[in-house]
Protein backbone atom coordinates (compact mmCIF):
# COMPACT_ATOMS: atom_id res chain seq x y z
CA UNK A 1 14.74 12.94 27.27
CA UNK A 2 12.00 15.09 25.90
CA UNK A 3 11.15 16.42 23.14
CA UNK A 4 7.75 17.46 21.33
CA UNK A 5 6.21 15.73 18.61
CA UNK A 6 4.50 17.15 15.21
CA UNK A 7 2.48 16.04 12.85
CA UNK A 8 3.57 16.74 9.22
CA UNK A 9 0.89 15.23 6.24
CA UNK A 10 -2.25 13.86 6.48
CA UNK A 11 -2.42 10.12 6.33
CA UNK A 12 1.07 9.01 7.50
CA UNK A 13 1.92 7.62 10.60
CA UNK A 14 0.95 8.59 14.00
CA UNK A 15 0.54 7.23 18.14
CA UNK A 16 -2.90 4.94 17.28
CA UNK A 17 -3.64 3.41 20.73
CA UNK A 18 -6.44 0.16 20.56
CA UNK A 19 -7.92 -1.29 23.88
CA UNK A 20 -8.72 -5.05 24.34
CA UNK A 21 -8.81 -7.25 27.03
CA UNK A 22 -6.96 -10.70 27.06
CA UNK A 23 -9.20 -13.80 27.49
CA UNK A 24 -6.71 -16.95 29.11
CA UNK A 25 -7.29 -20.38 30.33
CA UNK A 26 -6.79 -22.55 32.48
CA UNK A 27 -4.29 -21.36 35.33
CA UNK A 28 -3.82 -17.54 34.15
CA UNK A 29 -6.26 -15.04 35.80
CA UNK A 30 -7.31 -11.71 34.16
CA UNK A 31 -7.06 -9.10 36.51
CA UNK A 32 -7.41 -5.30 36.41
CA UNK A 33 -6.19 -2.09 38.64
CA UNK A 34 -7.80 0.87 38.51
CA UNK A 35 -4.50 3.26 37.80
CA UNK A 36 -3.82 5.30 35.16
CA UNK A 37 -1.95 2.58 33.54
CA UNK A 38 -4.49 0.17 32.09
CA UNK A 39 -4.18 -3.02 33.68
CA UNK A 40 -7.08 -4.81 31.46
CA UNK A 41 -4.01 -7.05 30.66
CA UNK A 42 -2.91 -8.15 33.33
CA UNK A 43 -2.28 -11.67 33.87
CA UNK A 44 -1.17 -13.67 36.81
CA UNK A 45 0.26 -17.47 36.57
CA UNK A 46 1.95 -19.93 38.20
CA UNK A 47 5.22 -22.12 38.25
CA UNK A 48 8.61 -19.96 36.19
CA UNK A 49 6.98 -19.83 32.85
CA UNK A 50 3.37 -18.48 33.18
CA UNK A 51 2.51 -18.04 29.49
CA UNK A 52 4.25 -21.25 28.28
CA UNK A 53 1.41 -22.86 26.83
CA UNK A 54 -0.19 -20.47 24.60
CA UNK A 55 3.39 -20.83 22.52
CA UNK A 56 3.14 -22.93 19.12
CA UNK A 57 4.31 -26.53 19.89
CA UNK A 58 7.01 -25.83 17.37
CA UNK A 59 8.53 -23.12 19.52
CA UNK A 60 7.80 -24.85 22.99
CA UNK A 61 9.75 -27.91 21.31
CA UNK A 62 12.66 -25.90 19.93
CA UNK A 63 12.51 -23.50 22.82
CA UNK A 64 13.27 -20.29 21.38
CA UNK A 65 11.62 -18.21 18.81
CA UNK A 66 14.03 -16.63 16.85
CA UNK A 67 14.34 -12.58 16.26
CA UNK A 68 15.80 -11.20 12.42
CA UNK A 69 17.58 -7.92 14.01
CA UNK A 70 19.79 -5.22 12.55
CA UNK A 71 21.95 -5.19 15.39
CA UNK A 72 23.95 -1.85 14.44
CA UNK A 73 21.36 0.93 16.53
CA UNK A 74 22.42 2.10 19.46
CA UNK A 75 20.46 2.10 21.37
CA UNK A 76 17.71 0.17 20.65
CA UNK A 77 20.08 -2.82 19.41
CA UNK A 78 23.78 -3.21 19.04
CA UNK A 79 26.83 -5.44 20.27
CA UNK A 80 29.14 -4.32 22.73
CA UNK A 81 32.18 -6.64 24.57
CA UNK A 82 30.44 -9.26 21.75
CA UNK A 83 26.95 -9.45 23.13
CA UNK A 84 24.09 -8.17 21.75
CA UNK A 85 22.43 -5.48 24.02
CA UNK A 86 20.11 -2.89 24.07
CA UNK A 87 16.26 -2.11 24.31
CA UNK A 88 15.44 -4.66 22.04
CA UNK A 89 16.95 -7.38 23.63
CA UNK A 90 15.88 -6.39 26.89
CA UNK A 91 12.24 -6.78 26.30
CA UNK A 92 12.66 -9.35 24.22
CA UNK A 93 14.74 -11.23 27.62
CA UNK A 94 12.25 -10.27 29.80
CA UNK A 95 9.38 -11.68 27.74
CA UNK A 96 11.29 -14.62 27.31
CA UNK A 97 11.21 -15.49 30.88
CA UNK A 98 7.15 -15.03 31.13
CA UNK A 99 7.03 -17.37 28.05
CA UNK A 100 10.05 -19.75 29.12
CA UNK A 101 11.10 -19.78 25.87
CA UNK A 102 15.13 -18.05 24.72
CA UNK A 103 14.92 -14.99 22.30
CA UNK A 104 17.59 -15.48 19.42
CA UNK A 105 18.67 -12.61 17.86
CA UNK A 106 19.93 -13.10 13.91
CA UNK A 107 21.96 -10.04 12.22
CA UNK A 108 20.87 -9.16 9.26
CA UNK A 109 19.99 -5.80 7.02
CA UNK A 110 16.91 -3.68 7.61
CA UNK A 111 16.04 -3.84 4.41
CA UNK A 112 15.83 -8.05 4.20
CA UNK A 113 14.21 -8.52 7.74
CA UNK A 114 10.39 -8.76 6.26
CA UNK A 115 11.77 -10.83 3.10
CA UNK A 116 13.51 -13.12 5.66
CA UNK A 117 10.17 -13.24 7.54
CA UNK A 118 8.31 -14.31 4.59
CA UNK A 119 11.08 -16.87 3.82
CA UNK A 120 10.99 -18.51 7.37
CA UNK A 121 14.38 -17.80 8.39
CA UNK A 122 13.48 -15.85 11.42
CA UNK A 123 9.94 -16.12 13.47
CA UNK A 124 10.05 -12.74 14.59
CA UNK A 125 11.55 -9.48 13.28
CA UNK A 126 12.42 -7.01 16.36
CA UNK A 127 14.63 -4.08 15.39
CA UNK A 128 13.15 -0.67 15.92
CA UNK A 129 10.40 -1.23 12.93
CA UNK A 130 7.99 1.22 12.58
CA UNK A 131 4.45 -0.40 12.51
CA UNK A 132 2.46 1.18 9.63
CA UNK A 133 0.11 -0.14 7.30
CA UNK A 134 2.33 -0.33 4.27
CA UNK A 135 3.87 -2.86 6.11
CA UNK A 136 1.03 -4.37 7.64
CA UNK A 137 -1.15 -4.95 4.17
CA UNK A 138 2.84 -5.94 2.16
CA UNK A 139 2.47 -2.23 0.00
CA UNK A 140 5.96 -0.85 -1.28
CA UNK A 141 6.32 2.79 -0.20
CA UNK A 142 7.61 4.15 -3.36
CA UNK A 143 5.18 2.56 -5.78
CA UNK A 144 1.67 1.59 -3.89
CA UNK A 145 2.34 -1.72 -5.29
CA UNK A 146 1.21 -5.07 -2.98
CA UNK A 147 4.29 -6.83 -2.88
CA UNK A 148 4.29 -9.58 -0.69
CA UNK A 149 1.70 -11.01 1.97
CA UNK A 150 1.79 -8.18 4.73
CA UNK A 151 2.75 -8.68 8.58
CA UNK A 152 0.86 -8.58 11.75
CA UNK A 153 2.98 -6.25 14.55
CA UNK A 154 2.79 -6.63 18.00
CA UNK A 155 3.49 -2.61 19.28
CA UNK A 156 5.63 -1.99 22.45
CA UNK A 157 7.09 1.75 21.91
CA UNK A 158 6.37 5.28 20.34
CA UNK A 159 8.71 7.12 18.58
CA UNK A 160 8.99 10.03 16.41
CA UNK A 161 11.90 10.89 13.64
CA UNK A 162 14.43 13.53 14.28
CA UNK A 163 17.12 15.64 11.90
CA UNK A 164 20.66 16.02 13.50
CA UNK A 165 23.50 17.94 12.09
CA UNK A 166 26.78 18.22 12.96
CA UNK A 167 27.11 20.15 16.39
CA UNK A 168 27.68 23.93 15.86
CA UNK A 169 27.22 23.46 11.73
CA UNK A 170 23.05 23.58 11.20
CA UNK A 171 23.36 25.24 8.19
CA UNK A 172 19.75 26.40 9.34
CA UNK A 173 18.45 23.78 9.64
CA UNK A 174 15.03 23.48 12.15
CA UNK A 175 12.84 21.45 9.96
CA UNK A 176 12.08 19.58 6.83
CA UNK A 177 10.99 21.91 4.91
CA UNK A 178 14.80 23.76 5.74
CA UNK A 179 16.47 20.95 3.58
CA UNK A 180 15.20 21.69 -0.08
CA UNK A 181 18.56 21.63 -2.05
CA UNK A 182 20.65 20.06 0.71
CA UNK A 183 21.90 16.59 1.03
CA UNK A 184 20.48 14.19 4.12
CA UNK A 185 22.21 11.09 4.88
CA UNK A 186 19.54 8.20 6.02
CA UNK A 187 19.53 4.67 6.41
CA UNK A 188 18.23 2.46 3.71
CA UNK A 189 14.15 1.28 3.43
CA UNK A 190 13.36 2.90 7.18
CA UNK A 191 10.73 5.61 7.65
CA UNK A 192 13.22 8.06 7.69
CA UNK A 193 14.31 7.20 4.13
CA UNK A 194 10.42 7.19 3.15
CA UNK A 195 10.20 10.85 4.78
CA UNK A 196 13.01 12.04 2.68
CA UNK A 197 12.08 10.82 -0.43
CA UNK A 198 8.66 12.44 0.19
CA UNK A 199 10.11 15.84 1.38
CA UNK A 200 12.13 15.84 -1.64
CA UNK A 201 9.25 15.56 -4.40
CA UNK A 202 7.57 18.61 -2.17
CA UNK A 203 10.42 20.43 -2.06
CA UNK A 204 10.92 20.42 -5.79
CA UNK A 205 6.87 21.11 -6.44
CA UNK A 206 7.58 24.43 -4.36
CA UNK A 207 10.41 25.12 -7.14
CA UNK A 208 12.99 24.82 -3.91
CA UNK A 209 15.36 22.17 -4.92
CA UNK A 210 15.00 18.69 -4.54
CA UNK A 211 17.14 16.90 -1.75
CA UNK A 212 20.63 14.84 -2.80
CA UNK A 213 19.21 11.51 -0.36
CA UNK A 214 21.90 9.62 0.51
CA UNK A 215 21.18 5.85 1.38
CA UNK A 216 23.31 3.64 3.98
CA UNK A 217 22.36 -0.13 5.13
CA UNK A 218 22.66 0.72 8.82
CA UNK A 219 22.65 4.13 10.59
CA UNK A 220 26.03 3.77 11.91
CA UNK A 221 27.56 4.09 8.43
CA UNK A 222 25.04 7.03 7.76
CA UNK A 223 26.67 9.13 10.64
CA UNK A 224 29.70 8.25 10.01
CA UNK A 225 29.45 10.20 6.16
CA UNK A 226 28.20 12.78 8.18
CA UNK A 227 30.56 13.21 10.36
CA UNK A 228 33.16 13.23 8.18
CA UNK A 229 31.75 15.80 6.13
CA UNK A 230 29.26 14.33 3.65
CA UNK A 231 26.00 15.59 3.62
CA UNK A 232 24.01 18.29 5.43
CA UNK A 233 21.66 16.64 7.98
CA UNK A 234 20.89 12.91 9.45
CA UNK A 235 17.61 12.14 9.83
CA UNK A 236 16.86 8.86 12.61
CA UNK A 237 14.82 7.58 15.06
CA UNK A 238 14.51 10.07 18.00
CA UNK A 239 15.74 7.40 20.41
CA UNK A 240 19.06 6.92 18.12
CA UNK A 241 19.40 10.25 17.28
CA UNK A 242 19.44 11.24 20.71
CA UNK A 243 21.98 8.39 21.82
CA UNK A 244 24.24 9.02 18.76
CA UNK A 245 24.14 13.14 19.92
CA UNK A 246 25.02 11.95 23.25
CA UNK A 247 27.84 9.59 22.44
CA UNK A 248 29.29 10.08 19.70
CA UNK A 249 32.57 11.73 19.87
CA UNK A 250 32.44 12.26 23.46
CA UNK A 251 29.18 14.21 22.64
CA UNK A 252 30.93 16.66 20.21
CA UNK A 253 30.18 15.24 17.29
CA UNK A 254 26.64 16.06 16.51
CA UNK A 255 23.39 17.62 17.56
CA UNK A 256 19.23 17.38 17.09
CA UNK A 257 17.75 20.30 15.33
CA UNK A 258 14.30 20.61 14.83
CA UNK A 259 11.38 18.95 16.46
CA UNK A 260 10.04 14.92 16.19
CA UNK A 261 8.00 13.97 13.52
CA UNK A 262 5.63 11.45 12.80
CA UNK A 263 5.18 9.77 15.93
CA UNK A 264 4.64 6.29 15.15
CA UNK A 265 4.92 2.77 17.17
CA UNK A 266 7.73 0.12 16.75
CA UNK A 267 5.83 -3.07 16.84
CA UNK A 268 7.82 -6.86 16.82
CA UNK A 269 6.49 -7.94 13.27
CA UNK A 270 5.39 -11.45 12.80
CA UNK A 271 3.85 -13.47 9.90
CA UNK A 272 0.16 -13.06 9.47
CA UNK A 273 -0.12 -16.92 9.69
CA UNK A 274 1.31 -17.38 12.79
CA UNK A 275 -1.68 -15.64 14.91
CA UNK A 276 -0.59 -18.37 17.97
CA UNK A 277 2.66 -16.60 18.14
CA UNK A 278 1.46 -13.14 17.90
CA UNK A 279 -0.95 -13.44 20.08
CA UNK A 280 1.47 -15.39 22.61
CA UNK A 281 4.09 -12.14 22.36
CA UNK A 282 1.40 -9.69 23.00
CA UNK A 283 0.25 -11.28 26.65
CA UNK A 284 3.83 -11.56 27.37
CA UNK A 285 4.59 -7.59 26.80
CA UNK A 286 1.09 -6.76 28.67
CA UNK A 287 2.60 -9.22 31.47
CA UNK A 288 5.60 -7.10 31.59
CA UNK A 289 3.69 -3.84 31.47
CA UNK A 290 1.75 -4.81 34.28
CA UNK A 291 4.90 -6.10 36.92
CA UNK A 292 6.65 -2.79 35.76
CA UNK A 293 9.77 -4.94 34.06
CA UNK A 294 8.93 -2.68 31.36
CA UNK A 295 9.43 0.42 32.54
CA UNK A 296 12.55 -0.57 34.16
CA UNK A 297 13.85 -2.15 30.98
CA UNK A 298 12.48 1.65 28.60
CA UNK A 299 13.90 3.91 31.72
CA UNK A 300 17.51 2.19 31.58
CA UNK A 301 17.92 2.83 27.54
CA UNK A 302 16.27 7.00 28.17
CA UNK A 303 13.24 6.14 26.10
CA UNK A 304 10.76 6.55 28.81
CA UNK A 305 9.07 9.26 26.97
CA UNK A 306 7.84 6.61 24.72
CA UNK A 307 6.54 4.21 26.40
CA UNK A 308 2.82 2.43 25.71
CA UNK A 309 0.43 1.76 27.99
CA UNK A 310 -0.71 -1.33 26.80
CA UNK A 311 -0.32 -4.18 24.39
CA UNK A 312 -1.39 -3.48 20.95
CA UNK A 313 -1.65 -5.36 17.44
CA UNK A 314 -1.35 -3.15 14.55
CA UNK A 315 -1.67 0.01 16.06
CA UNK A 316 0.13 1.91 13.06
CA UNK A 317 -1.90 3.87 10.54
């Protein structure tokens, strides 16, 4: 899939890429190629779990770290036949087996995965989340206000945000500036909801209406409203946009309009105080990278388009 990418305002989020090579012991080497994929983190090990040991004790013990997911977005994570599948859990499989650890994934709403971070219910949250700084310094969108601690992300795709409407109804709609006075249906506390919100206070500073934002707690019930009539325009991820436009309703049910916006990365967010495990889940996606399980893994879900070339901490502006 392609599709270009825009910047809108000054100051939100965009690509950031960061370069840094990875310093191991004992049995790992650090190797590098000289292709256009940087290979600074390469690391080679031996035995079925190379990057066992640089785990927290806890987690080696237990023998899975596990993942706070909204598992309702296709298709970066959802259940199908009763397993949960998708990009997500992919990666997160494949870095399991480079760590020798299982990846757990916990259902839960978007909008409680940090909260359950902070309470210790989950060691990881992995579910399409947009690294930014908001969420990296614990700063509520809305009101600027430091509310909790902050998380460190471990980045490991790019994506922007796309509108869709229902096929063969725009209402002429190409981009956001197109839906002052209209209604946009969105799921709850993601960047899409943040993008809205801020649309709609320009939109009514231009004297053009402000938009009717309609909040869901997963993106599945968001299109459904839409599809059955409520609202004007869906606004998503690119890579679930695209997957809902291609199979929902056979394909009839709705289309992208418009350009990407705010191309940002999804990082796998972890507690500041756990640097052992961040650090840990970063070598394991640049030891992925480098074997090319990763672009096996974004190529099978059609999000080749954004994938990174490296592993990066807090990449998001």
């Amino acid at each position: 899939m392609t599709a270009s990418i825009t910047r809108r305002r000054a100051g939100m989020k965009s690509k950031a890429a960061a370069a840094g090579a990875i310093a191991v012991t004992g049995a790992l080497l650090l190797t590098g190629c000289g292709d256009q994929r940087d290979k600074t983190d390469t690391i080679r090990g031996s035995g079925k779990a190379p990057l066992f040991s640089l785990l927290p004790k806890k987690i080696q013990s237990a023998g899975v770290i596990k993942v706070g997911s909204d598992i309702n977005y296709p298709p970066v994570e959802f259940k199908k036949d009763g397993q949960v599948v998708g990009l997500d859990p992919d990666l997160a499989d494949a870095m399991g087996k480079v760590l020798g650890v299982k990846f757990e994934f916990n259902n839960a709403g978007f909008d409680t995965l940090l909260t359950g971070l902070r309470a210790k219910r989950y060691d990881i949250a992995m579910s399409a989340m947009t690294d930014n700084k908001g969420r990296q310094e614990g700063v509520n969108p809305d009101t600027g206000k430091k509310v909790g601690e902050g998380v460190d992300f471990v980045d490991y795709l790019t994506a922007g945000v796309s509108i869709y409407t229902r096929k063969g109804d725009d209402q002429g709609i190409k981009t956001w500036d197109d839906l002052c006075g209209k209604q946009i249906v969105v799921q709850r506390a993601t960047v899409s909801h943040d993008l809205a919100k801020a649309q709609s206070k320009t939109c009514q500073k231009n004297h053009k209406g402000k938009i009717s934002i309609e909040a869901f707690g997963n993106d599945t019930e968001a299109q459904t409203r839409l599809r059955g009539g409520g609202g004007d325009a869906g606004a998503s991820d690119f890579p679930v946009a695209a997957y809902a436009v291609k199979t929902s309703g056979g394909g009839n049910d709705f289309q992208i309009v418009g350009e990407q916006v705010e191309a940002a990365p999804y990082g796998i967010a972890i507690a500041k105080s756990n640097t052992q495990l961040r650090d840990a889940l970063r070598q394991a996606l640049a030891f992925i990278i480098a074997n090319g399980e990763y672009d096996k893994i974004i190529a099978k879900w059609g999000v080749k388009d954004g994938a990174v070339l490296k592993a990066v901490i807090n990449g998001g502006k």
